[in-house]
N, C-alpha and C. Protein backbone atom coordinates (compact mmCIF):
# COMPACT_ATOMS: atom_id res chain seq x y z
N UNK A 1 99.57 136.70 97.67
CA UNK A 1 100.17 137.52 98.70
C UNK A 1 99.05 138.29 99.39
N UNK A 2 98.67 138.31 100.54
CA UNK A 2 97.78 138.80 101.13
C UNK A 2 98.22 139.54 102.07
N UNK A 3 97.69 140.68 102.05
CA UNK A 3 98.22 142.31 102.64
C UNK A 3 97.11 142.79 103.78
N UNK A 4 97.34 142.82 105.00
CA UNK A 4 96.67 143.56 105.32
C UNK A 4 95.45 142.57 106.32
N UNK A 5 95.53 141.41 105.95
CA UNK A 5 94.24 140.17 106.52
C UNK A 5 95.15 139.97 108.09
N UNK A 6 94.39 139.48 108.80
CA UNK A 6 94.11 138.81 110.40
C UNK A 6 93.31 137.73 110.10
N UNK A 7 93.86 136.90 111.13
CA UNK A 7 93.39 135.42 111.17
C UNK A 7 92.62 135.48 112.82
N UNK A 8 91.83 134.88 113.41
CA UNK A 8 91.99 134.87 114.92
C UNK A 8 92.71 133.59 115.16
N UNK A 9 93.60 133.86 116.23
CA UNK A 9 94.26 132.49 116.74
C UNK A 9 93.94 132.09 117.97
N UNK A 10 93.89 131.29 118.77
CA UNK A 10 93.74 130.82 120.30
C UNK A 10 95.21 130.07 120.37
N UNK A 11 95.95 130.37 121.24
CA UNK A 11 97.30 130.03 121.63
C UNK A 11 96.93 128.75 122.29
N UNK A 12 98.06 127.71 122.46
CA UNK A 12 97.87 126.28 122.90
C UNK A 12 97.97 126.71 124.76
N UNK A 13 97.65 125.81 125.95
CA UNK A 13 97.89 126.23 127.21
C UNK A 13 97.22 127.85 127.71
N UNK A 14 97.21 128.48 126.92
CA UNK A 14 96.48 129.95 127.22
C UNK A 14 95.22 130.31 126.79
N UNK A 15 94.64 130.72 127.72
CA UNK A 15 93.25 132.05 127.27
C UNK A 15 93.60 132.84 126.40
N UNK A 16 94.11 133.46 126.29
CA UNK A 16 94.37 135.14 125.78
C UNK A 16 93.97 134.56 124.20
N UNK A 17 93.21 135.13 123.32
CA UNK A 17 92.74 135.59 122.31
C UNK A 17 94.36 136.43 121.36
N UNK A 18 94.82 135.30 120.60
CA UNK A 18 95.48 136.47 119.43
C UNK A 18 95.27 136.21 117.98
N UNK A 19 96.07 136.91 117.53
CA UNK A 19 95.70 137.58 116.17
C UNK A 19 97.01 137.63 115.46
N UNK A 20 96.74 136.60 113.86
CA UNK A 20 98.29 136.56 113.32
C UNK A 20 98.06 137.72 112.23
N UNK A 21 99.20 138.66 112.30
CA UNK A 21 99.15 139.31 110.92
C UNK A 21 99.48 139.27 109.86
N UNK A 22 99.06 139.46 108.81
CA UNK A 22 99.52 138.87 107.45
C UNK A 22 100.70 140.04 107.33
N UNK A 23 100.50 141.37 107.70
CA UNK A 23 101.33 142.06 107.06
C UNK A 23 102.32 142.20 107.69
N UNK A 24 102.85 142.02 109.22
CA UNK A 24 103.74 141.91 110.34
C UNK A 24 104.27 140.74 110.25
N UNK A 25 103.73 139.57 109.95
CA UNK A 25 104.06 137.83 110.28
C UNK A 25 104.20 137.69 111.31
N UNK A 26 103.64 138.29 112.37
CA UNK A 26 104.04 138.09 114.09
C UNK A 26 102.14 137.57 114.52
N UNK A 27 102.79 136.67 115.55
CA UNK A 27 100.85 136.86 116.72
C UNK A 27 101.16 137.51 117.65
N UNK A 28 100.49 138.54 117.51
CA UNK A 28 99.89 139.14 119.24
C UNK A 28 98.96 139.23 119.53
N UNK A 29 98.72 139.29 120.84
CA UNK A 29 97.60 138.95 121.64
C UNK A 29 96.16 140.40 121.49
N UNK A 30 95.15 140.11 120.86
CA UNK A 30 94.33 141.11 120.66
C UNK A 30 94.08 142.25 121.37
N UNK A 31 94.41 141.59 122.35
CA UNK A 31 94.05 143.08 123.82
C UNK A 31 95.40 143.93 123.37
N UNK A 32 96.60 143.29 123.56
CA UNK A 32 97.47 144.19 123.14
C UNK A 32 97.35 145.21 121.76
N UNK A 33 97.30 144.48 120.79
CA UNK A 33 97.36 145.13 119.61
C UNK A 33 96.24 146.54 119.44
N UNK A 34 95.33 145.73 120.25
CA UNK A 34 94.60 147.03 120.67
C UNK A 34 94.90 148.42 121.02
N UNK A 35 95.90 147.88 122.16
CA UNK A 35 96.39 149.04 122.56
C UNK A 35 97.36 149.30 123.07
N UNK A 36 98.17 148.68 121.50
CA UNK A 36 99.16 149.10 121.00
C UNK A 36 100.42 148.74 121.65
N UNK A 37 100.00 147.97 122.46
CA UNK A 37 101.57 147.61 123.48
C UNK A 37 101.75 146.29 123.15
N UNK A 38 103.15 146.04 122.80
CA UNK A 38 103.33 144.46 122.39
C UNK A 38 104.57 144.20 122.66
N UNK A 39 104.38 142.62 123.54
CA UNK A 39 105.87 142.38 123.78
C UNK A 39 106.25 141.09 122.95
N UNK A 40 107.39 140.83 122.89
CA UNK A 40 108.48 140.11 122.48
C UNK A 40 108.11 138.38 122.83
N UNK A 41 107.81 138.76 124.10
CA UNK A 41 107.70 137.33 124.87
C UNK A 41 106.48 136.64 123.99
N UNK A 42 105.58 137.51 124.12
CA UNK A 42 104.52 136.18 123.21
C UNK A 42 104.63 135.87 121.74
N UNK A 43 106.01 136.41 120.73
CA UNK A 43 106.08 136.12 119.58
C UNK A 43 106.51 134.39 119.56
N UNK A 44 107.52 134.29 120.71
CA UNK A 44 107.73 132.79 120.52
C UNK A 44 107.13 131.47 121.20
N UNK A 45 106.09 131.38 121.58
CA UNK A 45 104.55 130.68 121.60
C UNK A 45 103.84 130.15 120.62
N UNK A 46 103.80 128.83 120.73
CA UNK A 46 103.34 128.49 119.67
C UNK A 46 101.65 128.42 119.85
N UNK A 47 101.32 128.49 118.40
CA UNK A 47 100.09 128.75 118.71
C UNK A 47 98.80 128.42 117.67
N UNK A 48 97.75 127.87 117.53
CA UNK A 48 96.64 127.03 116.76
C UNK A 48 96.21 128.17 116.12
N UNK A 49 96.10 128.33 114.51
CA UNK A 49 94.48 128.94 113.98
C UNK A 49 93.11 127.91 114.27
N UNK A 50 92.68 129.26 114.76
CA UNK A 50 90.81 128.92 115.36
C UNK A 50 90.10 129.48 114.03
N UNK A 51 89.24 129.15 114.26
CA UNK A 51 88.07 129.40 113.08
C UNK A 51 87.17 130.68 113.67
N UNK A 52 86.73 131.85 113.00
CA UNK A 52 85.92 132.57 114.02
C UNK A 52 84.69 132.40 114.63
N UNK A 53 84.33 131.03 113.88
CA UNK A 53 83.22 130.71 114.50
C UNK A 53 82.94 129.27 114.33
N UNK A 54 82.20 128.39 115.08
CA UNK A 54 81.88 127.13 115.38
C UNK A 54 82.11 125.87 114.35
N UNK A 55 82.89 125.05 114.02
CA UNK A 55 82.81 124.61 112.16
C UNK A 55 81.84 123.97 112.79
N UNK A 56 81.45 123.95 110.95
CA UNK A 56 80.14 123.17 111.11
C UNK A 56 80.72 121.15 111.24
N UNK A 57 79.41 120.56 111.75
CA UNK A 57 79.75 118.81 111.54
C UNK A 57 79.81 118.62 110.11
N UNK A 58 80.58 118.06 110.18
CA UNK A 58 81.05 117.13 108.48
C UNK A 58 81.11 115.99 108.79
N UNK A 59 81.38 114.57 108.04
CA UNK A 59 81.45 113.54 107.94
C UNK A 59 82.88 112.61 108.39
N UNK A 60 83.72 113.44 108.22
CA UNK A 60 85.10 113.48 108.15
C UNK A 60 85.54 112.79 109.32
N UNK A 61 85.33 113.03 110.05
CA UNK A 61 85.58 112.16 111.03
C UNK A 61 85.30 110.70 111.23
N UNK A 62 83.93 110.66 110.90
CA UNK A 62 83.28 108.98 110.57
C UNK A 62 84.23 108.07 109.81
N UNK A 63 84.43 106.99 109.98
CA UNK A 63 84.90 106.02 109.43
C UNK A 63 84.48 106.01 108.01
N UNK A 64 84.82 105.63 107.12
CA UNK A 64 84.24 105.35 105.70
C UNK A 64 84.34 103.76 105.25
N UNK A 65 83.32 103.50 105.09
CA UNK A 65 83.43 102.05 104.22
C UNK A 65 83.40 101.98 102.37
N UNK A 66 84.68 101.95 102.35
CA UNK A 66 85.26 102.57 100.59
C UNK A 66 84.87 100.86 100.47
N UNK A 67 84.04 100.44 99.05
CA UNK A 67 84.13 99.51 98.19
C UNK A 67 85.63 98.81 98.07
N UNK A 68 85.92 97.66 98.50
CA UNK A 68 87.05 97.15 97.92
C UNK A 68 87.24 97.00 96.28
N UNK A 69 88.05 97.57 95.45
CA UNK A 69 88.02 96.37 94.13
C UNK A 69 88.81 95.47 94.16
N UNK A 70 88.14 94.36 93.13
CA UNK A 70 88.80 93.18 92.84
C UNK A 70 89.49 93.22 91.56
N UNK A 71 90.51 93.66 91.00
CA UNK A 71 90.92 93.29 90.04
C UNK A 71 90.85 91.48 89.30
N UNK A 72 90.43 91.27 88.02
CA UNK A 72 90.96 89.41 87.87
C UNK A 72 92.25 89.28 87.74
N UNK A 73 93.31 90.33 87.96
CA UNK A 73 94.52 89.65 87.91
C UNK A 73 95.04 88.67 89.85
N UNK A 74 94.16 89.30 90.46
CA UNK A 74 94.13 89.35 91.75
C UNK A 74 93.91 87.92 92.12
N UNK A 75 92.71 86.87 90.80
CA UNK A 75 92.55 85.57 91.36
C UNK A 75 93.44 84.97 90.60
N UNK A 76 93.81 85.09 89.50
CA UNK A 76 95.06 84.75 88.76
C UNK A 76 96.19 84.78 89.58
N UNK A 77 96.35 85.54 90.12
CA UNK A 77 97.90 85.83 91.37
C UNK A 77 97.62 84.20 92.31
N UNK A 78 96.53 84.73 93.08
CA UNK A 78 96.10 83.23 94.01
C UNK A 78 96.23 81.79 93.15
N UNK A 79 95.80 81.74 91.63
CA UNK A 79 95.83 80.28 91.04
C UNK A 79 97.84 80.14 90.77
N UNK A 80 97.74 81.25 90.61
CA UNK A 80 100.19 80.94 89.85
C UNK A 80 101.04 80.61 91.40
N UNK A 81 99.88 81.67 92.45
CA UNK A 81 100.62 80.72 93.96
C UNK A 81 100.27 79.62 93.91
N UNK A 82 98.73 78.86 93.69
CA UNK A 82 98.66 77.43 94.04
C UNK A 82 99.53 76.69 93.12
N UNK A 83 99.67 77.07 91.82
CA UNK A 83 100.42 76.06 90.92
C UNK A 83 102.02 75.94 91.46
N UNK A 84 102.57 77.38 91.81
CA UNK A 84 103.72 77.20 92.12
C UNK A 84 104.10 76.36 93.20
N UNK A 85 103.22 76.21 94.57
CA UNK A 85 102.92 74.97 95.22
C UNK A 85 103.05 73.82 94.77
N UNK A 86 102.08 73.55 94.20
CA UNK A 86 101.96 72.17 93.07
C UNK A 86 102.95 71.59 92.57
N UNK A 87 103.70 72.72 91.44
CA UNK A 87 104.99 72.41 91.08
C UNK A 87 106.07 71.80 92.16
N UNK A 88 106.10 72.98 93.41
CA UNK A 88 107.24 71.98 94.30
C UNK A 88 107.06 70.89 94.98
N UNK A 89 105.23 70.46 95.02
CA UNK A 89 105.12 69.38 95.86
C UNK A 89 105.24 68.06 94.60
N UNK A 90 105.06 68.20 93.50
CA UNK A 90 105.47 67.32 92.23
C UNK A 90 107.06 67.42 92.36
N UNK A 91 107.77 68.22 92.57
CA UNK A 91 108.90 67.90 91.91
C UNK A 91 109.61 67.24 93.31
N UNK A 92 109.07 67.43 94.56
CA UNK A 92 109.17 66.50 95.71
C UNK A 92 108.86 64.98 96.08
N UNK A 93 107.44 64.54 95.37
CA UNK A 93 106.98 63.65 94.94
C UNK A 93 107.78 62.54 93.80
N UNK A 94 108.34 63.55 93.24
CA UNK A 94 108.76 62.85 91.95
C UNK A 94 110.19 62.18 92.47
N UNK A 95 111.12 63.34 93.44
CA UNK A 95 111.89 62.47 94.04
C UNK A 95 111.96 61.66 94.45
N UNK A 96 110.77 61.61 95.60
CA UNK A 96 110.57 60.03 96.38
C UNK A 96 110.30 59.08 95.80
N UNK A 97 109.23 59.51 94.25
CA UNK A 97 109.12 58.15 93.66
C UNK A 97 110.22 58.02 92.57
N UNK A 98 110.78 58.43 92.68
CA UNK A 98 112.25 57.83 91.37
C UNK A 98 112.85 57.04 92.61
N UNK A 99 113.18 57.51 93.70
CA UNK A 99 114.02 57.39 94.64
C UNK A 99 113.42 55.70 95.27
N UNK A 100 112.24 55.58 95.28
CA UNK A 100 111.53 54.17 95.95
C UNK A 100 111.69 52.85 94.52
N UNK A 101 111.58 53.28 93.48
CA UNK A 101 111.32 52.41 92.19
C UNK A 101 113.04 52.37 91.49
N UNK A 102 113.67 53.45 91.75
CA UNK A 102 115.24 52.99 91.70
C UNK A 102 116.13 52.14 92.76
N UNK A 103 115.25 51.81 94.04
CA UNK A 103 116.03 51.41 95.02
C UNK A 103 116.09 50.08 94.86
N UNK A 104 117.22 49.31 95.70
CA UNK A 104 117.36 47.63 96.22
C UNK A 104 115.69 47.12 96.51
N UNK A 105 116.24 46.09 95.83
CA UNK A 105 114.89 45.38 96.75
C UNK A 105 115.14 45.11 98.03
N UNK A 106 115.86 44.69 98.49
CA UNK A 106 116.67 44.39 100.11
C UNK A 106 117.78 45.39 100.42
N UNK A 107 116.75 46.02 101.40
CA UNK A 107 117.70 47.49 101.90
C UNK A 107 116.93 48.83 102.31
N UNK A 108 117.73 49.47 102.63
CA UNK A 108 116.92 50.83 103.29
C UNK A 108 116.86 51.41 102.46
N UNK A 109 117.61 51.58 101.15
CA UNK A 109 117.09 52.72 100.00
C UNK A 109 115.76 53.15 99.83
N UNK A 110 114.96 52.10 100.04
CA UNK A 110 113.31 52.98 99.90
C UNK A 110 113.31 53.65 100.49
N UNK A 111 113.58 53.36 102.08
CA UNK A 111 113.08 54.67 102.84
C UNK A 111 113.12 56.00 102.88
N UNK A 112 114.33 56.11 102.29
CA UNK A 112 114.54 57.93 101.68
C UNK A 112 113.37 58.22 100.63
N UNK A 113 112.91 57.69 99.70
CA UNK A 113 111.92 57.72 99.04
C UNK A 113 110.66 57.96 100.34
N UNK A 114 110.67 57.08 100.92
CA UNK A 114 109.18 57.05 101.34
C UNK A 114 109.05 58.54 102.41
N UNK A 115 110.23 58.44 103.01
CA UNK A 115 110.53 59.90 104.18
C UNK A 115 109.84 60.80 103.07
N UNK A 116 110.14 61.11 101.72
CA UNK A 116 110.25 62.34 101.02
C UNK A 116 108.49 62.54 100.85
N UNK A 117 107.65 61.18 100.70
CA UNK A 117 106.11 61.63 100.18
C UNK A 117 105.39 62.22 101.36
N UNK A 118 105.51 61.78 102.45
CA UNK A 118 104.45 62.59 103.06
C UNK A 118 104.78 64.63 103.43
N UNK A 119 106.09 64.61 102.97
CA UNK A 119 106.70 65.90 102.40
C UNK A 119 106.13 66.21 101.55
N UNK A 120 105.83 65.57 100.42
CA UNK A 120 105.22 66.37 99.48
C UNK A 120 103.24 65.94 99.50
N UNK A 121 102.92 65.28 100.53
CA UNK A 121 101.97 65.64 100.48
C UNK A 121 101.03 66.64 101.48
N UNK A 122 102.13 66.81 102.18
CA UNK A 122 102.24 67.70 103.19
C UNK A 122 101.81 69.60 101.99
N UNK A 123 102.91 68.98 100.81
CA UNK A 123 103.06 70.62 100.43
C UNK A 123 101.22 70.76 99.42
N UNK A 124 101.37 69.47 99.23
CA UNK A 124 100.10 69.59 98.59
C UNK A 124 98.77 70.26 98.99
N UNK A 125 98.51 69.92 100.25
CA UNK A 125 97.39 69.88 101.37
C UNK A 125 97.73 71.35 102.05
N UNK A 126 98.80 71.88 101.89
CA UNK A 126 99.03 73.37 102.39
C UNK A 126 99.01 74.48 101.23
N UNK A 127 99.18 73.74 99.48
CA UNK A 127 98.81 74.83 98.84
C UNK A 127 97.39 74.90 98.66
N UNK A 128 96.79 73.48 99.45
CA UNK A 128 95.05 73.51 98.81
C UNK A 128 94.33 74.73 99.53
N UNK A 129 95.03 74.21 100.88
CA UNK A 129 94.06 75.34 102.17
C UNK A 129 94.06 76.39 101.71
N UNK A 130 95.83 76.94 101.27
CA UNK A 130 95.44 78.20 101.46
C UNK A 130 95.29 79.00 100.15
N UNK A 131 94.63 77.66 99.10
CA UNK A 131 94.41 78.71 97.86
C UNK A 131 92.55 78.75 98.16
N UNK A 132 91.77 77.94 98.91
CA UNK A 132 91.04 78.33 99.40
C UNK A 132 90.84 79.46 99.70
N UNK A 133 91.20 79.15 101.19
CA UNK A 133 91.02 80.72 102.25
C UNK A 133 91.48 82.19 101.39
N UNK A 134 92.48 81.93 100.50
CA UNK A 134 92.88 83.37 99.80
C UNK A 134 91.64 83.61 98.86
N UNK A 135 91.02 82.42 98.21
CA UNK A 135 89.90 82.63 97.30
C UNK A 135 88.77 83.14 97.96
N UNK A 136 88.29 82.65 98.97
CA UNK A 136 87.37 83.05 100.26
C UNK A 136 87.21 84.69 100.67
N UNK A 137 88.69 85.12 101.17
CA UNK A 137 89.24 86.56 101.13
C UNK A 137 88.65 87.46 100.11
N UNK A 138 89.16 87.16 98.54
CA UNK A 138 89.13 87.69 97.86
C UNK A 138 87.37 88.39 97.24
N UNK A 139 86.69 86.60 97.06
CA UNK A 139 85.46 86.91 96.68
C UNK A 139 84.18 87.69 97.83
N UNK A 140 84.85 87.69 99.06
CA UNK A 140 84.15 87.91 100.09
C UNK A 140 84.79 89.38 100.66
N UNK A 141 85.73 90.49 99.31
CA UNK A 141 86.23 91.60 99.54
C UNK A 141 87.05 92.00 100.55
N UNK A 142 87.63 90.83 101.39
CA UNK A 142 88.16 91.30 102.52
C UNK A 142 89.69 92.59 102.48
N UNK A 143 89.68 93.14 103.16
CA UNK A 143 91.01 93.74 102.99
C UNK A 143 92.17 92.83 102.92
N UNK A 144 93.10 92.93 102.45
CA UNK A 144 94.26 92.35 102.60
C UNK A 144 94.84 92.68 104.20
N UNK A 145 96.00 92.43 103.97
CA UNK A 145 97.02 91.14 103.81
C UNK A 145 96.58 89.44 103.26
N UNK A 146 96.93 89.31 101.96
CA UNK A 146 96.50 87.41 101.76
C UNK A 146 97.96 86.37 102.61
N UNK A 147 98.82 86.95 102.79
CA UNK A 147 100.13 86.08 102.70
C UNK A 147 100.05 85.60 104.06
N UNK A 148 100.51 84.37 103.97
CA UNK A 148 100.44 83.54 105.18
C UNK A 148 101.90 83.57 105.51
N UNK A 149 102.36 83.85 106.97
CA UNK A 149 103.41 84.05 107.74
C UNK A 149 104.32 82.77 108.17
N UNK A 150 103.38 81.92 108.50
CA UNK A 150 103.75 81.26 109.40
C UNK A 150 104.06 79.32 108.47
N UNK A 151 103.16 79.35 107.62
CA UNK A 151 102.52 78.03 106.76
C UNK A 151 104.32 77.69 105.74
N UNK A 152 104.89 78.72 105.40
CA UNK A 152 105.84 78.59 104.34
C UNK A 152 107.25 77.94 105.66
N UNK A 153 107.30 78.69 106.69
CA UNK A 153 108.48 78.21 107.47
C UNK A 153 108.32 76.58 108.03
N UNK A 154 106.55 76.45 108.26
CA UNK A 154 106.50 74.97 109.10
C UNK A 154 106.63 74.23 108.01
N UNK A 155 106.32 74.23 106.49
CA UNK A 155 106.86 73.41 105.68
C UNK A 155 108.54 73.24 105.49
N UNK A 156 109.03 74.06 105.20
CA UNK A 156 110.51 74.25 105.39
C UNK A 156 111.23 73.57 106.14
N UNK A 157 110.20 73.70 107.92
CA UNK A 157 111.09 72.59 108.81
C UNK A 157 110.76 71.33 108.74
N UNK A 158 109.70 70.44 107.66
CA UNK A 158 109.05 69.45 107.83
C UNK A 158 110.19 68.99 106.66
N UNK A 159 110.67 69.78 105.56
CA UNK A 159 111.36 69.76 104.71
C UNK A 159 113.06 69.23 104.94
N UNK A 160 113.27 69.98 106.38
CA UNK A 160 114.41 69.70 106.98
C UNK A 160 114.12 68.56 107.93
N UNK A 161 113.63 68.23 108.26
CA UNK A 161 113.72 67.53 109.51
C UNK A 161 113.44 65.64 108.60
N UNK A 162 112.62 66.15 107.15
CA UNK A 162 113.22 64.71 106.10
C UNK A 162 114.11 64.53 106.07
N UNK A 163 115.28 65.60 105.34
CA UNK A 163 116.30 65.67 105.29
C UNK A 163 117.00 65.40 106.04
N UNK A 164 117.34 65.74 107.38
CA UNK A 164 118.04 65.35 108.34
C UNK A 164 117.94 63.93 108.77
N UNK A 165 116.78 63.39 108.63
CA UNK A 165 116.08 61.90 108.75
C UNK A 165 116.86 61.02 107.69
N UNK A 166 116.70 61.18 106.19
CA UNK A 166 117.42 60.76 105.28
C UNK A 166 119.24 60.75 105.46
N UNK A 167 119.47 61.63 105.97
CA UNK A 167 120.97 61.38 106.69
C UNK A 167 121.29 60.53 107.68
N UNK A 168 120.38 60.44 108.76
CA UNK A 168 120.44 59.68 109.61
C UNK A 168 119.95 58.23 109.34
N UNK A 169 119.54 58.13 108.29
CA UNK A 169 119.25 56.48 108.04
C UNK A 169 120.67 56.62 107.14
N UNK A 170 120.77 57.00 106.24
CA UNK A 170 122.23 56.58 105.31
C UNK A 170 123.64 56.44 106.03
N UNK A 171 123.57 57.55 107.50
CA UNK A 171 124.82 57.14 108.47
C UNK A 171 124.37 55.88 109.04
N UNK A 172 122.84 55.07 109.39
CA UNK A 172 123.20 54.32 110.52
C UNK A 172 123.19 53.03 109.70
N UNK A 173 123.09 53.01 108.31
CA UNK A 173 123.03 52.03 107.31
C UNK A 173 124.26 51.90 106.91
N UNK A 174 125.03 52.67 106.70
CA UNK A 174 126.50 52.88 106.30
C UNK A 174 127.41 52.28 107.48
């Protein structure tokens, strides 16, 4: 609790020099308080503490270049994304080839098989890149964001647009 202290203030838009009191809780303007006349109007003004004199330069302002860390759970994260990749482009793969080696010999059944591999080698070749480039990132400290935006939806539609393909051969075969 501080009794009795003044701060100097400089009001925002104005010259005038005031002064907050600790023991009043009001600012008025120094000339006034001086002498002793104080109005109302400048209590509700908002208004900056100034320093009484020049601060000194500090650093604070400058940008800082803070050390990134690397945790190893961090390249571990990047290898369980590539595997989890892996996993769906195998278990994509695996469709097409059950799907080509269960089919007619005479007939379109392969082709749903065959539509499905370059799907999964599609997923293959997109978890390679980007367990790269995330490895690249990582050892080379970059800041984050690692996650790729755009790479998970164009598989998805390459995903659909098999799919929709595989329908359209079984309607025009049917």
């Amino acid at each position: 609790f501080r009794v009795g202290r003044s701060e100097r203030v400089v009001p925002k838009n104005n010259t005038t020099e005031m002064v907050f009191s600790w023991r009043s809780g009001e600012r008025e303007p120094l000339s006034r308080r001086l002498s002793g006349d104080i109005e109302t109007s400048t209590r509700s003004r908002r208004y900056e503490l100034c320093p009484t004199s020049a601060p000194a330069a500090t650093n604070a302002d400058k940008p800082r270049k803070v050390p990134v860390k690397v945790d190893p759970k961090v390249f571990f994260a990047n290898e369980r994304t590539f595997i989890a990749w892996l996993h769906m482009a195998l278990i994509l793969g695996g469709i097409g080839m059950g799907i080509i080696s269960f089919s007619e010999r005479a007939g379109w059944s392969a082709a749903y098989g065959f539509v499905l591999l370059p799907v999964a080698v599609a997923f293959v070749l997109y978890a390679l890149r980007q367990y790269y480039v995330r490895a690249h990132a990582i050892r080379s400290r970059e800041p984050g964001p690692y996650e790729d935006r755009n790479g998970p939806y164009a598989l998805g539609v390459i995903l659909i647009c098999a799919v929709i393909t595989n329908l359209t051969i079984h309607l025009a075969v049917a």
